[in-house]
C-alpha atoms as a PDB file:
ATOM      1  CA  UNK A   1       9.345  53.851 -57.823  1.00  0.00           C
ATOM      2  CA  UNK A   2      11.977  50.871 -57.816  1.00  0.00           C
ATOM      3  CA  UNK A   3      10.087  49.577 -54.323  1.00  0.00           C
ATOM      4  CA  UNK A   4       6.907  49.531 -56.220  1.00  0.00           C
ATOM      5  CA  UNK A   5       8.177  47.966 -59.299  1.00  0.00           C
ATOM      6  CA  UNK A   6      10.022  45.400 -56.833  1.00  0.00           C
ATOM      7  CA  UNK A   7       6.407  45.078 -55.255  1.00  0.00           C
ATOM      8  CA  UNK A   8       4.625  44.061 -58.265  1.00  0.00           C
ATOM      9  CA  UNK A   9       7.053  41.730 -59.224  1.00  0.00           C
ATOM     10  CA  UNK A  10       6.919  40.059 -55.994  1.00  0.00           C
ATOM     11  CA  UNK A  11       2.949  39.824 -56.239  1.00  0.00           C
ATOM     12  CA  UNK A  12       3.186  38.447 -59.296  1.00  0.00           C
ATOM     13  CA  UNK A  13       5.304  36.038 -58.701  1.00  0.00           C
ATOM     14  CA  UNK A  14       3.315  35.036 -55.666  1.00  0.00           C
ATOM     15  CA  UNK A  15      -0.232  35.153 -57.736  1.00  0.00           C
ATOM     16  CA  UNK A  16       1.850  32.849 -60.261  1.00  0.00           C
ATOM     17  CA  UNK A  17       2.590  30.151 -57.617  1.00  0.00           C
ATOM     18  CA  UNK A  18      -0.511  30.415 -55.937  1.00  0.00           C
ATOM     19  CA  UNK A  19      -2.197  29.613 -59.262  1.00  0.00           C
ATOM     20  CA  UNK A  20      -0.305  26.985 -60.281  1.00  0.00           C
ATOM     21  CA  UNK A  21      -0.932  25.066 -57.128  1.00  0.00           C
ATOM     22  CA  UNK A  22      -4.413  25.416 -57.639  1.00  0.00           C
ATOM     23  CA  UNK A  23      -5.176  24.338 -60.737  1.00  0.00           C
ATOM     24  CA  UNK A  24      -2.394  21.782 -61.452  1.00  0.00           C
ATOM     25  CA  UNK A  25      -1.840  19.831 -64.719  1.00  0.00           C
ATOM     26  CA  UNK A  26      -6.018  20.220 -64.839  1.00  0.00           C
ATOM     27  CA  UNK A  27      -6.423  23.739 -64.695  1.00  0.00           C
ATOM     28  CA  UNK A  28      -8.309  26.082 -66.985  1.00  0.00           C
ATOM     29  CA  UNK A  29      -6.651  27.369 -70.264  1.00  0.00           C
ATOM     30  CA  UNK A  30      -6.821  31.132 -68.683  1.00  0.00           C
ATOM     31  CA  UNK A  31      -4.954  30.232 -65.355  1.00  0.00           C
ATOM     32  CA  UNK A  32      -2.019  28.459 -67.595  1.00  0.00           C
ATOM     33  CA  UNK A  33      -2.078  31.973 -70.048  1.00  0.00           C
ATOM     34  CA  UNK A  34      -1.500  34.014 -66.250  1.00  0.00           C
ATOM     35  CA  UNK A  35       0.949  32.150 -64.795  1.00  0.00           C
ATOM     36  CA  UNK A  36       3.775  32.091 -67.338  1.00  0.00           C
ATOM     37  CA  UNK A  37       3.488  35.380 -67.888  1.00  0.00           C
ATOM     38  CA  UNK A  38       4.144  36.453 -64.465  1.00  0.00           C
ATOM     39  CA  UNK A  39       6.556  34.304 -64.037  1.00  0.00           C
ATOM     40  CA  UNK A  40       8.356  36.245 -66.977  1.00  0.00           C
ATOM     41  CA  UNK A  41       8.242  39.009 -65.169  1.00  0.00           C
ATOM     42  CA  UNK A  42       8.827  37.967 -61.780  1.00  0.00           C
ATOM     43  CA  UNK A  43      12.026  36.081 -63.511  1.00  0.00           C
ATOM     44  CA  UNK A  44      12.875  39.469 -65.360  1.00  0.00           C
ATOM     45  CA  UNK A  45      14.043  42.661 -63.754  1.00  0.00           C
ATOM     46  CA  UNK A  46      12.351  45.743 -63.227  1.00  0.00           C
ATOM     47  CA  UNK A  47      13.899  48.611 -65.122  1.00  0.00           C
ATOM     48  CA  UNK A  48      14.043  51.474 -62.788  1.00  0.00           C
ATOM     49  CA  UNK A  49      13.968  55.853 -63.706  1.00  0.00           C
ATOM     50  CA  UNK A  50      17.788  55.758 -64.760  1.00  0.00           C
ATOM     51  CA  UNK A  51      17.760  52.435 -66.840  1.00  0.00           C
ATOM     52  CA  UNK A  52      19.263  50.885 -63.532  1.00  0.00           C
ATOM     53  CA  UNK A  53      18.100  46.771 -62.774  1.00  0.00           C
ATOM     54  CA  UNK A  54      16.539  45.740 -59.183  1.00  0.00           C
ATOM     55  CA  UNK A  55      17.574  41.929 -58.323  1.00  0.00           C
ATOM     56  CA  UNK A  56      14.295  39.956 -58.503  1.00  0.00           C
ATOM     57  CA  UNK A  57      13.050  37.463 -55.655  1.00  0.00           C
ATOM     58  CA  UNK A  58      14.939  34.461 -55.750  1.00  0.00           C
ATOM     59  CA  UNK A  59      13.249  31.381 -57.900  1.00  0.00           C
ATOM     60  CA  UNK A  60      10.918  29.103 -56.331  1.00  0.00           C
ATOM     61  CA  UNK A  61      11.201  25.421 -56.747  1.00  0.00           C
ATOM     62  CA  UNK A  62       9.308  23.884 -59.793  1.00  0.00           C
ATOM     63  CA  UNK A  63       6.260  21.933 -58.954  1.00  0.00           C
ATOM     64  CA  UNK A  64       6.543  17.926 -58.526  1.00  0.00           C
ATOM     65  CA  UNK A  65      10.503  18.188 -58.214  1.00  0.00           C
ATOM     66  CA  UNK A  66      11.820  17.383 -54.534  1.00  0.00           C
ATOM     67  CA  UNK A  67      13.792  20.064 -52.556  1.00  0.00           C
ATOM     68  CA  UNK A  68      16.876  17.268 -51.663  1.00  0.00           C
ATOM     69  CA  UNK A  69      16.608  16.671 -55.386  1.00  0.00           C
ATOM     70  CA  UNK A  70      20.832  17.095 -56.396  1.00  0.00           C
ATOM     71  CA  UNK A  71      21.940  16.667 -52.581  1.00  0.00           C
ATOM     72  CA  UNK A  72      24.830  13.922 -52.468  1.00  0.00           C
ATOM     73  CA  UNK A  73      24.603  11.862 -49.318  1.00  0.00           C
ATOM     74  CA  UNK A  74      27.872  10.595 -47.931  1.00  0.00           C
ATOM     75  CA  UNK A  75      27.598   6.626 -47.838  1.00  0.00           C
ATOM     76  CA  UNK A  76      29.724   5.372 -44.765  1.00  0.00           C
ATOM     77  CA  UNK A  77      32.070   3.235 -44.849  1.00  0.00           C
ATOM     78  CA  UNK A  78      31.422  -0.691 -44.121  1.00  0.00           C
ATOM     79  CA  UNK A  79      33.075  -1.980 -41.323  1.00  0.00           C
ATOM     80  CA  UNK A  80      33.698  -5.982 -41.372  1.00  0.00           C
ATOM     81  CA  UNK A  81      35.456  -8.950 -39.325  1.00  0.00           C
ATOM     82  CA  UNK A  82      37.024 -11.675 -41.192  1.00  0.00           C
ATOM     83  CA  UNK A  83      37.955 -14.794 -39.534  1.00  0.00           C
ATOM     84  CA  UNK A  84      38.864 -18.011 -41.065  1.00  0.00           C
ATOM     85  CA  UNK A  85      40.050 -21.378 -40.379  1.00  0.00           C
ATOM     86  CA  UNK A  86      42.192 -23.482 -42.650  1.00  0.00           C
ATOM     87  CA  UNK A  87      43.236 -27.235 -42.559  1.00  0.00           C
ATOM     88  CA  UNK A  88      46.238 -28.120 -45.010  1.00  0.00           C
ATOM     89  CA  UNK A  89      48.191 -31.376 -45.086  1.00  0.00           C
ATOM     90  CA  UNK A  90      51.910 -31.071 -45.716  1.00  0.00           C
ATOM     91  CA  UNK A  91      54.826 -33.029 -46.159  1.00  0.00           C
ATOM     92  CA  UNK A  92      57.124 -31.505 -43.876  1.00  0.00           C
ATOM     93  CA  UNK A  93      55.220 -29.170 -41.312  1.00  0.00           C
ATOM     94  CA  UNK A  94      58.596 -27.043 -40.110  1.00  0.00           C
ATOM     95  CA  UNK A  95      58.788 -26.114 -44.163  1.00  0.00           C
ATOM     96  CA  UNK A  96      55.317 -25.585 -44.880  1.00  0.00           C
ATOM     97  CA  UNK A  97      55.122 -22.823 -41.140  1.00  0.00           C
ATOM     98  CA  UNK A  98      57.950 -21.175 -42.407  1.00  0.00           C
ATOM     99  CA  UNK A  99      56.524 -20.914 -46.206  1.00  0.00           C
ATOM    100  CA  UNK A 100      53.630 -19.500 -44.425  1.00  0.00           C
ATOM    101  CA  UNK A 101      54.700 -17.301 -42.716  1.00  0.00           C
ATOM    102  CA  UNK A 102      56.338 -15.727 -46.021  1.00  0.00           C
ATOM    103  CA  UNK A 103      53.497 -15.265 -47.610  1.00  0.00           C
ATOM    104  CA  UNK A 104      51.851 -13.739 -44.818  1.00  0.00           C
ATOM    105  CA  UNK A 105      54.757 -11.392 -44.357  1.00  0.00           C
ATOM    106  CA  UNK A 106      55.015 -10.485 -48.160  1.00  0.00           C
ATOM    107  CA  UNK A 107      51.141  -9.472 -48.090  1.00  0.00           C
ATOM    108  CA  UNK A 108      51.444  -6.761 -44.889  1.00  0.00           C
ATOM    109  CA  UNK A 109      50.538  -9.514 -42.359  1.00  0.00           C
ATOM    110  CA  UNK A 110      52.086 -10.896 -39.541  1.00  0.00           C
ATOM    111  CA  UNK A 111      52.048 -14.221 -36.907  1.00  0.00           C
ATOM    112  CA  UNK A 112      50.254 -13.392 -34.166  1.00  0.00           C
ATOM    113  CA  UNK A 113      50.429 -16.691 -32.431  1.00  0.00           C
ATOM    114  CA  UNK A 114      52.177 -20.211 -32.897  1.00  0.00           C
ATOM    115  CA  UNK A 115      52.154 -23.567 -31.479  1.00  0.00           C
ATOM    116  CA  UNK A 116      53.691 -27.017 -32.933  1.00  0.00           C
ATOM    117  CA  UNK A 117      52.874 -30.458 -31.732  1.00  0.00           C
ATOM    118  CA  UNK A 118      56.035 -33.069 -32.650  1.00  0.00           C
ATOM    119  CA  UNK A 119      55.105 -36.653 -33.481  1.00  0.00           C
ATOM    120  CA  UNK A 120      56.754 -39.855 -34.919  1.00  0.00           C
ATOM    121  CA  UNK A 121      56.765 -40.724 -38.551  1.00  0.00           C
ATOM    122  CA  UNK A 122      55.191 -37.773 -40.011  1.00  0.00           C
ATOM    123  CA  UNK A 123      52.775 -37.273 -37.237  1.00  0.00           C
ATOM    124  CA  UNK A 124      53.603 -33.798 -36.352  1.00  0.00           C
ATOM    125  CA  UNK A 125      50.989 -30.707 -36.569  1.00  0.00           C
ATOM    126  CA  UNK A 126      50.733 -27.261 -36.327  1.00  0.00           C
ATOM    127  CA  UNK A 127      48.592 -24.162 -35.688  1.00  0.00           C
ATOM    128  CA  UNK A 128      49.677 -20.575 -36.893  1.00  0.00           C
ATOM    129  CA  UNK A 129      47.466 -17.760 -36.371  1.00  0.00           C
ATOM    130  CA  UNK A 130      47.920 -14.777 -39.102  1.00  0.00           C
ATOM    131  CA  UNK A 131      46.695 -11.273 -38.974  1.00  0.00           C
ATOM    132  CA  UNK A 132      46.079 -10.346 -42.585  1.00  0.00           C
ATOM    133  CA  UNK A 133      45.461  -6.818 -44.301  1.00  0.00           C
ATOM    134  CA  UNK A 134      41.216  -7.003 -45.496  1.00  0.00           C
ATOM    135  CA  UNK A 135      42.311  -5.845 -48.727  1.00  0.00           C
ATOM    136  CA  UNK A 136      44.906  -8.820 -49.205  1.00  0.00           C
ATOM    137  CA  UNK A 137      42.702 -11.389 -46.810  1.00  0.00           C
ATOM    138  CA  UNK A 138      41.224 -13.500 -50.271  1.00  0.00           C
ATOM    139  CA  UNK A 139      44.471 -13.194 -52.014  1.00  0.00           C
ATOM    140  CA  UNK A 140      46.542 -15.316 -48.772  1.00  0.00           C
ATOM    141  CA  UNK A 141      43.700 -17.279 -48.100  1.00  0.00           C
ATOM    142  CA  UNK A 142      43.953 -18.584 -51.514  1.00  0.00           C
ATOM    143  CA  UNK A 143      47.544 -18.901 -51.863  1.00  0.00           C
ATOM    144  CA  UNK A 144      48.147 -20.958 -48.266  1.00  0.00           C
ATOM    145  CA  UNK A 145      45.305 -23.508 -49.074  1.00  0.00           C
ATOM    146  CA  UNK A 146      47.139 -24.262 -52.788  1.00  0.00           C
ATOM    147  CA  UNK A 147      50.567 -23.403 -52.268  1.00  0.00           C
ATOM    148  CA  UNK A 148      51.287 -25.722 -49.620  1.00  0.00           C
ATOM    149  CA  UNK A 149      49.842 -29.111 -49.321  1.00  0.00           C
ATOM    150  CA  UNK A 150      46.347 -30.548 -49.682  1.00  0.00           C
ATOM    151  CA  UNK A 151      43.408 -28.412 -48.342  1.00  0.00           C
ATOM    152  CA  UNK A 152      41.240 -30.615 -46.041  1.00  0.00           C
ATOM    153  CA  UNK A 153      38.997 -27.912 -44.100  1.00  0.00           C
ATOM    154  CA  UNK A 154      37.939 -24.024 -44.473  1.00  0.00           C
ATOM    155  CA  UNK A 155      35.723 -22.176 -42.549  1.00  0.00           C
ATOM    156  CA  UNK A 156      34.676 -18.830 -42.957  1.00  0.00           C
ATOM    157  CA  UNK A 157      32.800 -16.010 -41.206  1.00  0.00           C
ATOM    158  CA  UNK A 158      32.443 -12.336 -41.848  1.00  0.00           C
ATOM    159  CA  UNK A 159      30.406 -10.321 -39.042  1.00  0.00           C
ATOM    160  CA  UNK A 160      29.714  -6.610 -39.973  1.00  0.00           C
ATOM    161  CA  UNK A 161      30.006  -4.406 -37.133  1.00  0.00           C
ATOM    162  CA  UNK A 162      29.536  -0.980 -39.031  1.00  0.00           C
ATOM    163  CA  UNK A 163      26.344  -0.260 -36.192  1.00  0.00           C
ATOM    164  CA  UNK A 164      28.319  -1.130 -33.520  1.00  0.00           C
ATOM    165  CA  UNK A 165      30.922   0.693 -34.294  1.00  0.00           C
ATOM    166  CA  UNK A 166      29.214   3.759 -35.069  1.00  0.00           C
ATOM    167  CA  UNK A 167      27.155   3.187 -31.525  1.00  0.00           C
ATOM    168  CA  UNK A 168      30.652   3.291 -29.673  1.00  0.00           C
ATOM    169  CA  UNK A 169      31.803   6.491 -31.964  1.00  0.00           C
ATOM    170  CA  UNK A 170      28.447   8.202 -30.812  1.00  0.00           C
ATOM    171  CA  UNK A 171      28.656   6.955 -26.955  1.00  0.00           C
ATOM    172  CA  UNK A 172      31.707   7.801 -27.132  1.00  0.00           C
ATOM    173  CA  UNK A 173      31.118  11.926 -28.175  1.00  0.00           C
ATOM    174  CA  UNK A 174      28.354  12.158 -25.614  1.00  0.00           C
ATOM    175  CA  UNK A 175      30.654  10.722 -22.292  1.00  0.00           C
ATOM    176  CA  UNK A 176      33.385  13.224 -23.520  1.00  0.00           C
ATOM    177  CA  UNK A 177      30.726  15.991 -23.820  1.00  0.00           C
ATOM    178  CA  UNK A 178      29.355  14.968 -20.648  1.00  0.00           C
ATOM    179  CA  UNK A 179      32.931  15.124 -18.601  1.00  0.00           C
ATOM    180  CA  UNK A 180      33.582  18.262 -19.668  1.00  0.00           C
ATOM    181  CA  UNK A 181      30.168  19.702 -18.475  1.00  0.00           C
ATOM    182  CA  UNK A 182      30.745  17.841 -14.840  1.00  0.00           C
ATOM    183  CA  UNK A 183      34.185  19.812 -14.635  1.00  0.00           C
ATOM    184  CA  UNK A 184      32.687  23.227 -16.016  1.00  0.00           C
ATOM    185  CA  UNK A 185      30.135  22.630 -12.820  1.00  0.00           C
ATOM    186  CA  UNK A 186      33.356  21.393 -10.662  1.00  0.00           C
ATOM    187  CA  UNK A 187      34.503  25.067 -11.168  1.00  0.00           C
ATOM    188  CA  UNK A 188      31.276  26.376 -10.119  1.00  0.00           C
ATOM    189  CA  UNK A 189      30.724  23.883  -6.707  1.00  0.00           C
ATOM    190  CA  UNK A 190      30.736  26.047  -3.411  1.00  0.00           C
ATOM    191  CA  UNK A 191      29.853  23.467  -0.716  1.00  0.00           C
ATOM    192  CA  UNK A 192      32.062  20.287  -0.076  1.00  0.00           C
ATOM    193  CA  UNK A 193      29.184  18.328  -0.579  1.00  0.00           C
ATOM    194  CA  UNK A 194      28.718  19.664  -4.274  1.00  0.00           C
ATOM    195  CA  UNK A 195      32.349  18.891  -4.816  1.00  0.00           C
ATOM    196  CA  UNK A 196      32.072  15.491  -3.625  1.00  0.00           C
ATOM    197  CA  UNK A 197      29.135  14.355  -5.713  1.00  0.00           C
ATOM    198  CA  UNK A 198      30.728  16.232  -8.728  1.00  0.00           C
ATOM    199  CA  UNK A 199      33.267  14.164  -8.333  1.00  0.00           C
ATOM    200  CA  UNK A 200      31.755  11.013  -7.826  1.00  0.00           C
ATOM    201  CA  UNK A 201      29.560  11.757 -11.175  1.00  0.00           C
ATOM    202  CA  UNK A 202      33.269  12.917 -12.894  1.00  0.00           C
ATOM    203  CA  UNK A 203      34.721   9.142 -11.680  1.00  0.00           C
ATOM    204  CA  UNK A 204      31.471   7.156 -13.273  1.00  0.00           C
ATOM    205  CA  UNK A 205      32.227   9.343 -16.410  1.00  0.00           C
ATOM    206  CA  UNK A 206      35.641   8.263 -17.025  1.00  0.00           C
ATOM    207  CA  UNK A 207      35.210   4.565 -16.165  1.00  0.00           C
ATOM    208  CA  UNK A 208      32.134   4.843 -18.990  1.00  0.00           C
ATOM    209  CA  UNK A 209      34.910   6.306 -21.070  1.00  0.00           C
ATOM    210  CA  UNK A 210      37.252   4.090 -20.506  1.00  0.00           C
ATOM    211  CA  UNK A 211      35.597   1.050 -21.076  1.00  0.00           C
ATOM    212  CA  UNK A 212      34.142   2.338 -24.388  1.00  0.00           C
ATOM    213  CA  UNK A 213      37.568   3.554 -25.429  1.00  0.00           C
ATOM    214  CA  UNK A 214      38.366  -0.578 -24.874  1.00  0.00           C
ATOM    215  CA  UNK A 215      35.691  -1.433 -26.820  1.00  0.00           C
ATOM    216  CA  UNK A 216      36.452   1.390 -29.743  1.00  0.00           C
ATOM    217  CA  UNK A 217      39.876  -0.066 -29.585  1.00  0.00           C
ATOM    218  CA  UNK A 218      39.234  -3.988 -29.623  1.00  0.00           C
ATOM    219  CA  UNK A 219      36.766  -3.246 -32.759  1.00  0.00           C
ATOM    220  CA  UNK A 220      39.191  -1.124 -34.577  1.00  0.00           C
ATOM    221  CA  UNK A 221      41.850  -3.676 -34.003  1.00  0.00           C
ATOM    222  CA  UNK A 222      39.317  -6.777 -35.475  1.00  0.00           C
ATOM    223  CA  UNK A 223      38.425  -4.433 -38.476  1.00  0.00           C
ATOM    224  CA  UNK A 224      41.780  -3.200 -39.323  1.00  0.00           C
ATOM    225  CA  UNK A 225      43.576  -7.018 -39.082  1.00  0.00           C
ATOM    226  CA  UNK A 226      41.395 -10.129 -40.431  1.00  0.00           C
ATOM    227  CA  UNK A 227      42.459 -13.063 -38.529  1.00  0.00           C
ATOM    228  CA  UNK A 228      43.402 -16.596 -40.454  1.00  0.00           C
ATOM    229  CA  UNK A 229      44.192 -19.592 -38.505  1.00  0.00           C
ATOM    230  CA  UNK A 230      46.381 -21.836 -40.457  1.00  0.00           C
ATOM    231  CA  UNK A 231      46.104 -26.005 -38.738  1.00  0.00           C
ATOM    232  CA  UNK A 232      48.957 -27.795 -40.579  1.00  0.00           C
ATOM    233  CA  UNK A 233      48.656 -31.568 -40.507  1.00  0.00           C
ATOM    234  CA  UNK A 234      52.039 -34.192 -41.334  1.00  0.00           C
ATOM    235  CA  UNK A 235      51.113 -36.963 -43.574  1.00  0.00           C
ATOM    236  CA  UNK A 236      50.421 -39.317 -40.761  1.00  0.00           C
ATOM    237  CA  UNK A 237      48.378 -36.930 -38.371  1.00  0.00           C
ATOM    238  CA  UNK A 238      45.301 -37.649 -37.531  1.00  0.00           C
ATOM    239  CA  UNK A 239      42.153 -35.156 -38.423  1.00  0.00           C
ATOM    240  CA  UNK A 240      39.699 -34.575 -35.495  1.00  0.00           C
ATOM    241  CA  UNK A 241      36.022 -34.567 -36.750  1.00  0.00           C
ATOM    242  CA  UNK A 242      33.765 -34.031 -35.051  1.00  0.00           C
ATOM    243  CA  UNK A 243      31.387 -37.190 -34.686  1.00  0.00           C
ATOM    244  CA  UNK A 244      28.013 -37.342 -36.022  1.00  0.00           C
ATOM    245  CA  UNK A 245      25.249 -38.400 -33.346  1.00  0.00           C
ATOM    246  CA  UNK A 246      22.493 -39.329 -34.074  1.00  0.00           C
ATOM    247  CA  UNK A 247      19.037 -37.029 -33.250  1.00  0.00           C
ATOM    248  CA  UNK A 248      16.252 -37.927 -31.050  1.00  0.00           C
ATOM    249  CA  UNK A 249      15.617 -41.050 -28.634  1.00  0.00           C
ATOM    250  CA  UNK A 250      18.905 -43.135 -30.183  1.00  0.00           C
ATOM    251  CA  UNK A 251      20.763 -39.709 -29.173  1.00  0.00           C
ATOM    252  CA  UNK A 252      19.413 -39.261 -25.800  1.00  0.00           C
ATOM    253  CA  UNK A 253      19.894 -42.790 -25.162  1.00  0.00           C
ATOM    254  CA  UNK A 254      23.586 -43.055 -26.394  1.00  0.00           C
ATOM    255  CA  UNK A 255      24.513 -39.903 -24.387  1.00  0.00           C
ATOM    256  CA  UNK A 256      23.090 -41.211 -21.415  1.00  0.00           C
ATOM    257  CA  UNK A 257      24.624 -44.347 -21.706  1.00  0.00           C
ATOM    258  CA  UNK A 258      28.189 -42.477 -22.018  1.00  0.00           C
ATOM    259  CA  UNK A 259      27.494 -40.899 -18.918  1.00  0.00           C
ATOM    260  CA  UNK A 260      26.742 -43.876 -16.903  1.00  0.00           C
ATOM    261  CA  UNK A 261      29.813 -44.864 -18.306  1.00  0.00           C
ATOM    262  CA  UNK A 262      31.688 -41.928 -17.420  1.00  0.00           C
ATOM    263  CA  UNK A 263      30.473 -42.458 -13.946  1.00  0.00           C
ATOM    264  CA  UNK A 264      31.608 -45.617 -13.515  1.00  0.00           C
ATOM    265  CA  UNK A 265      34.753 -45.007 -14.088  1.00  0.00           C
ATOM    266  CA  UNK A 266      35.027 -41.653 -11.900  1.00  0.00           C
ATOM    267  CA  UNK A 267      33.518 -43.928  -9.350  1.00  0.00           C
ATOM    268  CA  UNK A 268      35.890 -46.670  -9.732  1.00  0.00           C
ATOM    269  CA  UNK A 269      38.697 -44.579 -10.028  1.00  0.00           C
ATOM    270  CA  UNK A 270      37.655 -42.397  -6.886  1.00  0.00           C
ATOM    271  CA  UNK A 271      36.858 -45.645  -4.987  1.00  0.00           C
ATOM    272  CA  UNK A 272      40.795 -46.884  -6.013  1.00  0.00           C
ATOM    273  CA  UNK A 273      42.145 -44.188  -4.667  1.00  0.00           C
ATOM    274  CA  UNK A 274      40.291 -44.185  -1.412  1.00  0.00           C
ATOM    275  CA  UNK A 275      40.510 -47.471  -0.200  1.00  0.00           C
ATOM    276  CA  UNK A 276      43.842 -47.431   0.733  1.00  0.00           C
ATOM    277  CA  UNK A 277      43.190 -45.265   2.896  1.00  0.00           C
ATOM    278  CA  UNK A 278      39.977 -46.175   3.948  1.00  0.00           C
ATOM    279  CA  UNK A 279      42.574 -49.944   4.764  1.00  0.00           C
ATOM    280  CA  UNK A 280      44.417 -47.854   6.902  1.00  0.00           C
ATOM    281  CA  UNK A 281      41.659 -45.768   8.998  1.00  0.00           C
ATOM    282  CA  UNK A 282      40.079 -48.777  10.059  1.00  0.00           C
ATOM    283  CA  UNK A 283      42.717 -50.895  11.201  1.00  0.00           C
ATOM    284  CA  UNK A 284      44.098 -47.748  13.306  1.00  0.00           C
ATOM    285  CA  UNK A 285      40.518 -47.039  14.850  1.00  0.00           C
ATOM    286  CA  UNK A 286      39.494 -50.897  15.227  1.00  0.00           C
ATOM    287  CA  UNK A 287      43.081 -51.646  16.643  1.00  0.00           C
ATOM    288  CA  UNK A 288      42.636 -49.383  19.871  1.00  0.00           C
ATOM    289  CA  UNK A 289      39.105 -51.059  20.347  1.00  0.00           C
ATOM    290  CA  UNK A 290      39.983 -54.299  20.618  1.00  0.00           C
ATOM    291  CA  UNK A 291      42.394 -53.970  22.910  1.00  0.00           C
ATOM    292  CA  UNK A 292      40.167 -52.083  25.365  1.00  0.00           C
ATOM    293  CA  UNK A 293      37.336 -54.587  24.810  1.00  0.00           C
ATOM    294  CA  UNK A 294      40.037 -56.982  25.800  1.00  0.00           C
ATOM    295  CA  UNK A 295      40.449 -55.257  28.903  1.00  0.00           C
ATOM    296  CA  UNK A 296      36.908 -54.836  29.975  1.00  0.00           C
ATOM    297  CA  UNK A 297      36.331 -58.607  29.488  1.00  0.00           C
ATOM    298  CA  UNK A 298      39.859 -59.544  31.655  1.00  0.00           C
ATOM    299  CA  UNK A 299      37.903 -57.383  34.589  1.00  0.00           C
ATOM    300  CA  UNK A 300      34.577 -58.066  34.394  1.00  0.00           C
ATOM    301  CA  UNK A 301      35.162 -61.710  34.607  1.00  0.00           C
ATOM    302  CA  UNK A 302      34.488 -63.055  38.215  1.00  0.00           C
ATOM    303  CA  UNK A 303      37.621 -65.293  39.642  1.00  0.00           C
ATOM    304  CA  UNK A 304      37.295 -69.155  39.712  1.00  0.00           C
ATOM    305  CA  UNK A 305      36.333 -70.425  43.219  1.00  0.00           C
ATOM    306  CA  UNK A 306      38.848 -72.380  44.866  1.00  0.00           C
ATOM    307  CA  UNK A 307      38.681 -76.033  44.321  1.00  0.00           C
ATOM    308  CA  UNK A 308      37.340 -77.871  47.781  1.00  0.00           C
ATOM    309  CA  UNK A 309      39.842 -79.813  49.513  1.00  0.00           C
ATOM    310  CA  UNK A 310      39.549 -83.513  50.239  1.00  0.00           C
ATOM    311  CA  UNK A 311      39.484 -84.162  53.826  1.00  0.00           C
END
């Protein structure tokens, strides 16, 4: 009794579906008077001989509402490179490094690189390079171009690498996956020859993996750190800009001009150098000549007959 109970239920519920399909928002006024009602009672439970309940069918999705309808989908991360370039013109350049580097240090960062050119009279200059926490990148940016002298030059790029990353993640999975399938079949090798081309497949593997683990580690390191490079100018150093030249035939024309130029004075200089030497080859080669031409001459020249004496 409960299966056929459970049976009608079921074909209801069925008949329901079937007829709502059919007829839609435009069906006929009898089809929307059948299908709620066996939907009641495919929603309901059958009563069975004892007053017991049977479970019902599980409920269908409603018409015109998509299945993924509620599903959350996980939005992954955005993985970025900052890099900047900032000009700043100090007073003292020593002062303004260290003060720098104090603000760098306070935010998480750290100087990754350093170099200092001395000159007379406030003509000194320097070049920091920073590694800066993302989160804290605007907020030392900001605070080295006011904080210590007058901001000449920024430059800024961001490059988002989330695809490449995830491409070196993936590659990554499948070279691992694929090593340990080569050494599951290294087990199973019988001939030396299997062994040996296992191996050499095992060898191409790892250098795959290794060079992606470079690159995995390379992006992680440009993603994790942004990287600031701080140029700080004395009051009487000079700013190199780069010079505007003009497009077209006046271009062409004042490049090649610059390069005739140039080549004069390689040529010059190369002929400068040379010709001292060039002084000293010839005068050790034509030296030796003469005096053998010399020589040839002294013997090819016929005596003088003797004078005739007067009788």
């Amino acid at each position: 009794m409960r299966t056929f109970q459970y049976g009608v239920a079921l074909s209801a519920a069925c008949a329901a579906l079937l007829l709502t399909g059919c007829a839609g928002d435009a069906g006929t006024m009898s089809d929307r008077q059948i299908a709620p009602a066996a939907a009641d009672e495919a929603r309901g439970e059958a009563a069975g001989p004892t007053g017991t309940s049977v479970p019902t069918p599980r409920k269908q999705p409603q018409q015109g509402r998509s299945v993924t309808a509620g599903v959350e989908v996980a939005r992954q991360e955005r993985q970025v490179i900052y890099v900047a370039r900032l000009s700043v013109r100090v007073k003292e350049v020593a002062a303004a490094a260290q003060r720098a580097k104090q603000l760098v240090t306070t935010a998480g960062g750290h100087l990754a690189k350093e170099e200092s050119r001395s000159g007379n009279r406030g003509g000194g200059s320097a070049t920091l390079e920073f590694k800066v926490p993302p989160a804290r990148y605007p907020e030392v940016l900001a605070g080295l171009g006011r904080d210590l002298g007058e901001q000449i030059s920024l430059t800024q790029n961001t490059e988002d690498v989330t695809l490449r990353v995830a491409d070196v993640e993936s590659r990554l999975a499948s070279a691992r996956q694929s090593l340990e399938s080569l050494r599951a079949l290294m087990k199973k090798a019988d001939t030396i020859g299997e062994v040996l081309q296992v191996e050499r497949e095992i060898s191409a593997r790892e250098a795959d993996l290794e060079s992606l683990q470079a690159q995995q580690k390379e992006l992680s390191a440009q993603v994790g750190m942004a990287t600031l490079t701080l140029e700080l100018l004395g009051p009487r150093a000079v700013v190199k800009t780069p010079s505007a030249e003009p497009p077209g035939f006046l271009g062409g024309l004042a490049a090649g001009w610059a390069s005739l130029v140039m080549f004069g004075k390689v040529a010059l200089t190369v002929l400068g150098a040379v010709l001292p030497w060039l002084a000293v080859i010839v005068a050790l080669v034509a030296l030796p000549v003469l005096a053998v031409r010399r020589r040839v001459r002294r013997r090819a020249t016929p005596p003088a007959p003797p004078a005739p004496q007067a009788s």
